[in-house]
C-alpha atoms as a PDB file:
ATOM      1  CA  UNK A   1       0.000   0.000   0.000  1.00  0.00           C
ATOM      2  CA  UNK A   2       3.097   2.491   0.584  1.00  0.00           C
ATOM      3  CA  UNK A   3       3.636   2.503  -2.914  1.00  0.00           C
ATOM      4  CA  UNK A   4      -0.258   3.284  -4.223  1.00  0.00           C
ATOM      5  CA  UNK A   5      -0.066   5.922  -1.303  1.00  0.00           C
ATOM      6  CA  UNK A   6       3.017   7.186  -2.994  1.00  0.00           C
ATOM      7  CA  UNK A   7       1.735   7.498  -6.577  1.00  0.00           C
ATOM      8  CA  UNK A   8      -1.599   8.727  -5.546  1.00  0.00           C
ATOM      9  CA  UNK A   9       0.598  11.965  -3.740  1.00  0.00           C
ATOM     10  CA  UNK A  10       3.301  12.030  -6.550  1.00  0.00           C
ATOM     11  CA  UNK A  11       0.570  12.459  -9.287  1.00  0.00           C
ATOM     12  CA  UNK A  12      -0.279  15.873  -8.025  1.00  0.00           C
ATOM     13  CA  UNK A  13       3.578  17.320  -8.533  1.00  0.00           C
ATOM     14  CA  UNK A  14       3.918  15.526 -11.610  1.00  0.00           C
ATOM     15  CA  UNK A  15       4.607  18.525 -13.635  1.00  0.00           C
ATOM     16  CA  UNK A  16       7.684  19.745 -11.267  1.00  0.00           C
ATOM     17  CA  UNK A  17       9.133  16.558 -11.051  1.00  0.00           C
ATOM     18  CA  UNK A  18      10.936  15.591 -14.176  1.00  0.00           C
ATOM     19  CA  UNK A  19       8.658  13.069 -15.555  1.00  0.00           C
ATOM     20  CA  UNK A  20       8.660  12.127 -19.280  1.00  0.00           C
ATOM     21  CA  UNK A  21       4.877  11.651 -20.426  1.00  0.00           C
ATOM     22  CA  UNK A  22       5.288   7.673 -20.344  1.00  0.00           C
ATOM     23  CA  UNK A  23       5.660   7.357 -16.958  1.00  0.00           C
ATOM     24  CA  UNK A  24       2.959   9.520 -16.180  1.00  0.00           C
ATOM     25  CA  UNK A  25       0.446   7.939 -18.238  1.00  0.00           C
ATOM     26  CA  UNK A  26       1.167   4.719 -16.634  1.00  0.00           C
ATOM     27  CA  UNK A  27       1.324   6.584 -13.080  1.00  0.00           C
ATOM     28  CA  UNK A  28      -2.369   8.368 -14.213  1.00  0.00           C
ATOM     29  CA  UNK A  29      -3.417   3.862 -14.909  1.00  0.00           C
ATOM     30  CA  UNK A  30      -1.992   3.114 -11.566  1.00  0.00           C
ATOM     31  CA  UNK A  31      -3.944   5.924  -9.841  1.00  0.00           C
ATOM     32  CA  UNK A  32      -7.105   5.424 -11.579  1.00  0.00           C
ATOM     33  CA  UNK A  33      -6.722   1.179 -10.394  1.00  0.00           C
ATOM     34  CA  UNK A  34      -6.252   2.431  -6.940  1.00  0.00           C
ATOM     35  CA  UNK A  35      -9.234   4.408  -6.569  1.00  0.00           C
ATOM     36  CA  UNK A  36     -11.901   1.935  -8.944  1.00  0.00           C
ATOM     37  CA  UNK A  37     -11.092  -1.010  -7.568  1.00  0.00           C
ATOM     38  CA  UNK A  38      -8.463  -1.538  -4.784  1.00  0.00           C
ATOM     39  CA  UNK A  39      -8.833   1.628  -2.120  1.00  0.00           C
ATOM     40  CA  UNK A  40     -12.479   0.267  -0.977  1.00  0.00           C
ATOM     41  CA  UNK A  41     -10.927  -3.375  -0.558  1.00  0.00           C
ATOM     42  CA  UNK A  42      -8.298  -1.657   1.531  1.00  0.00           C
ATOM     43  CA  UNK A  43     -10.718  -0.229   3.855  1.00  0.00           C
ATOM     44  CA  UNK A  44     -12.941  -3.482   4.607  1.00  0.00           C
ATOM     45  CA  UNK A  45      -9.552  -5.538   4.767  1.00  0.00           C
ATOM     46  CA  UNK A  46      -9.316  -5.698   8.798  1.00  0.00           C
ATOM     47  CA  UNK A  47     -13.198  -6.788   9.117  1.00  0.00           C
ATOM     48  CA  UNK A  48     -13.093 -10.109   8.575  1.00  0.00           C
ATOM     49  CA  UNK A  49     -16.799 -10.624   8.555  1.00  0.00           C
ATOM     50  CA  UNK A  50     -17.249  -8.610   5.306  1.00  0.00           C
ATOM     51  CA  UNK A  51     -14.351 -10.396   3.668  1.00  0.00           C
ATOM     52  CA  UNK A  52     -16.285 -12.225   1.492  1.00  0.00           C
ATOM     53  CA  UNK A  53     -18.576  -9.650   0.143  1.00  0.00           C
ATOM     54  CA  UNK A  54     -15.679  -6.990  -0.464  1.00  0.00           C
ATOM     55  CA  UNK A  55     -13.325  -9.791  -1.899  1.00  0.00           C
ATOM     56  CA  UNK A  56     -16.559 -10.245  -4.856  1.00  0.00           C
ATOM     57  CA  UNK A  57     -17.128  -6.976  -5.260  1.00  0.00           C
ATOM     58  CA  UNK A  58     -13.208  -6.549  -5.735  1.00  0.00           C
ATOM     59  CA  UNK A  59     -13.546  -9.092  -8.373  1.00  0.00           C
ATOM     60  CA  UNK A  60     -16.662  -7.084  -9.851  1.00  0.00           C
ATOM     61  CA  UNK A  61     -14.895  -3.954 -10.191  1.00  0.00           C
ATOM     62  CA  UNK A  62     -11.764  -5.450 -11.314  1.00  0.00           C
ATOM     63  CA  UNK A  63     -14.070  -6.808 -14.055  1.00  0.00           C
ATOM     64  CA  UNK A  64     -15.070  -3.320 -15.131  1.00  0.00           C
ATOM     65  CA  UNK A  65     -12.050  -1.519 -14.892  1.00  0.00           C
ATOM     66  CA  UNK A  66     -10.750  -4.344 -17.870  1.00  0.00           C
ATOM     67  CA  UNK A  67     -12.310  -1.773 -19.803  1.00  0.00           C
ATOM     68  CA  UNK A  68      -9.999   0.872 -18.429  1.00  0.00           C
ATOM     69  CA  UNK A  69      -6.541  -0.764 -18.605  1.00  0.00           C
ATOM     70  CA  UNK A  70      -6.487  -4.206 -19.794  1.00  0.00           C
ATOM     71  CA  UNK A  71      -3.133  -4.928 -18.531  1.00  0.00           C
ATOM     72  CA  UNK A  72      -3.316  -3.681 -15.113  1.00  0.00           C
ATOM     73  CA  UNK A  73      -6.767  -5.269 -14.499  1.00  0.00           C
ATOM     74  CA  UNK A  74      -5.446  -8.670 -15.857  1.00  0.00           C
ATOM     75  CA  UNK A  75      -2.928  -8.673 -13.409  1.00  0.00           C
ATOM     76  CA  UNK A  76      -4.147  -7.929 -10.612  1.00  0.00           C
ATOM     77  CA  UNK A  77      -6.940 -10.285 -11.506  1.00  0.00           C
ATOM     78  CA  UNK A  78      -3.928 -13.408 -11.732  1.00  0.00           C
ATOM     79  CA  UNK A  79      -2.762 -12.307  -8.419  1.00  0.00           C
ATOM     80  CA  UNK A  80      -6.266 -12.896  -6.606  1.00  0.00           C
ATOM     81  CA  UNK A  81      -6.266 -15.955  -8.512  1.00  0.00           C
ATOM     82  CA  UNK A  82      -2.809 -16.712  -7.045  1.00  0.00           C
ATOM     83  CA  UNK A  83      -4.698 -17.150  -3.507  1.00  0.00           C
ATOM     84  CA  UNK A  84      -7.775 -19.255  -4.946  1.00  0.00           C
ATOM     85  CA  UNK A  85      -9.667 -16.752  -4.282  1.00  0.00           C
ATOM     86  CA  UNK A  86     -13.377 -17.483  -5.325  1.00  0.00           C
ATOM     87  CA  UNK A  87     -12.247 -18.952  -8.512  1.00  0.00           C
ATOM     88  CA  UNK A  88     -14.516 -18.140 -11.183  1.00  0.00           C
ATOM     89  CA  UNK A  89     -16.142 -20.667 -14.027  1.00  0.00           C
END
């Protein structure tokens, strides 16, 4: 999470730091990921009860944002799948 936290604060300054357009297109993907689909998760992550329900609606929104960024989507989709979690038909 220390490194979402850091993109979502170095997006802001992106046009002091020296930043070719590139990276911040791909820093812009990586921002838009965290706040569609992974910042909720985040949130409900110590309350175990609600695990269940925020880990399919993590898969839900991953599902939508493939329409966003392929790539990005894809993986993080293979990393859930990693765990076994709720594996899908």
């Amino acid at each position: 999470m220390a490194k979402a936290i850091y993109s979502l604060r170095m997006y802001p300054f992106r046009n002091q730091a020296k930043l070719d357009s590139e990276v911040i297109a791909k820093l812009l993907d990586v921002c838009h990921f965290i706040v569609q689909c992974y910042i909720e998760a985040w949130f409900d992550a110590p309350y175990a009860p609600s695990a269940p329900r925020s880990d399919l609606e993590l898969i839900r929104r991953l599902d939508g944002f493939s329409s966003v960024n392929v790539a990005i989507a894809t993986a993080a989709q293979s990393s859930l799948d990693t765990y076994g979690i709720y594996r899908r038909n």
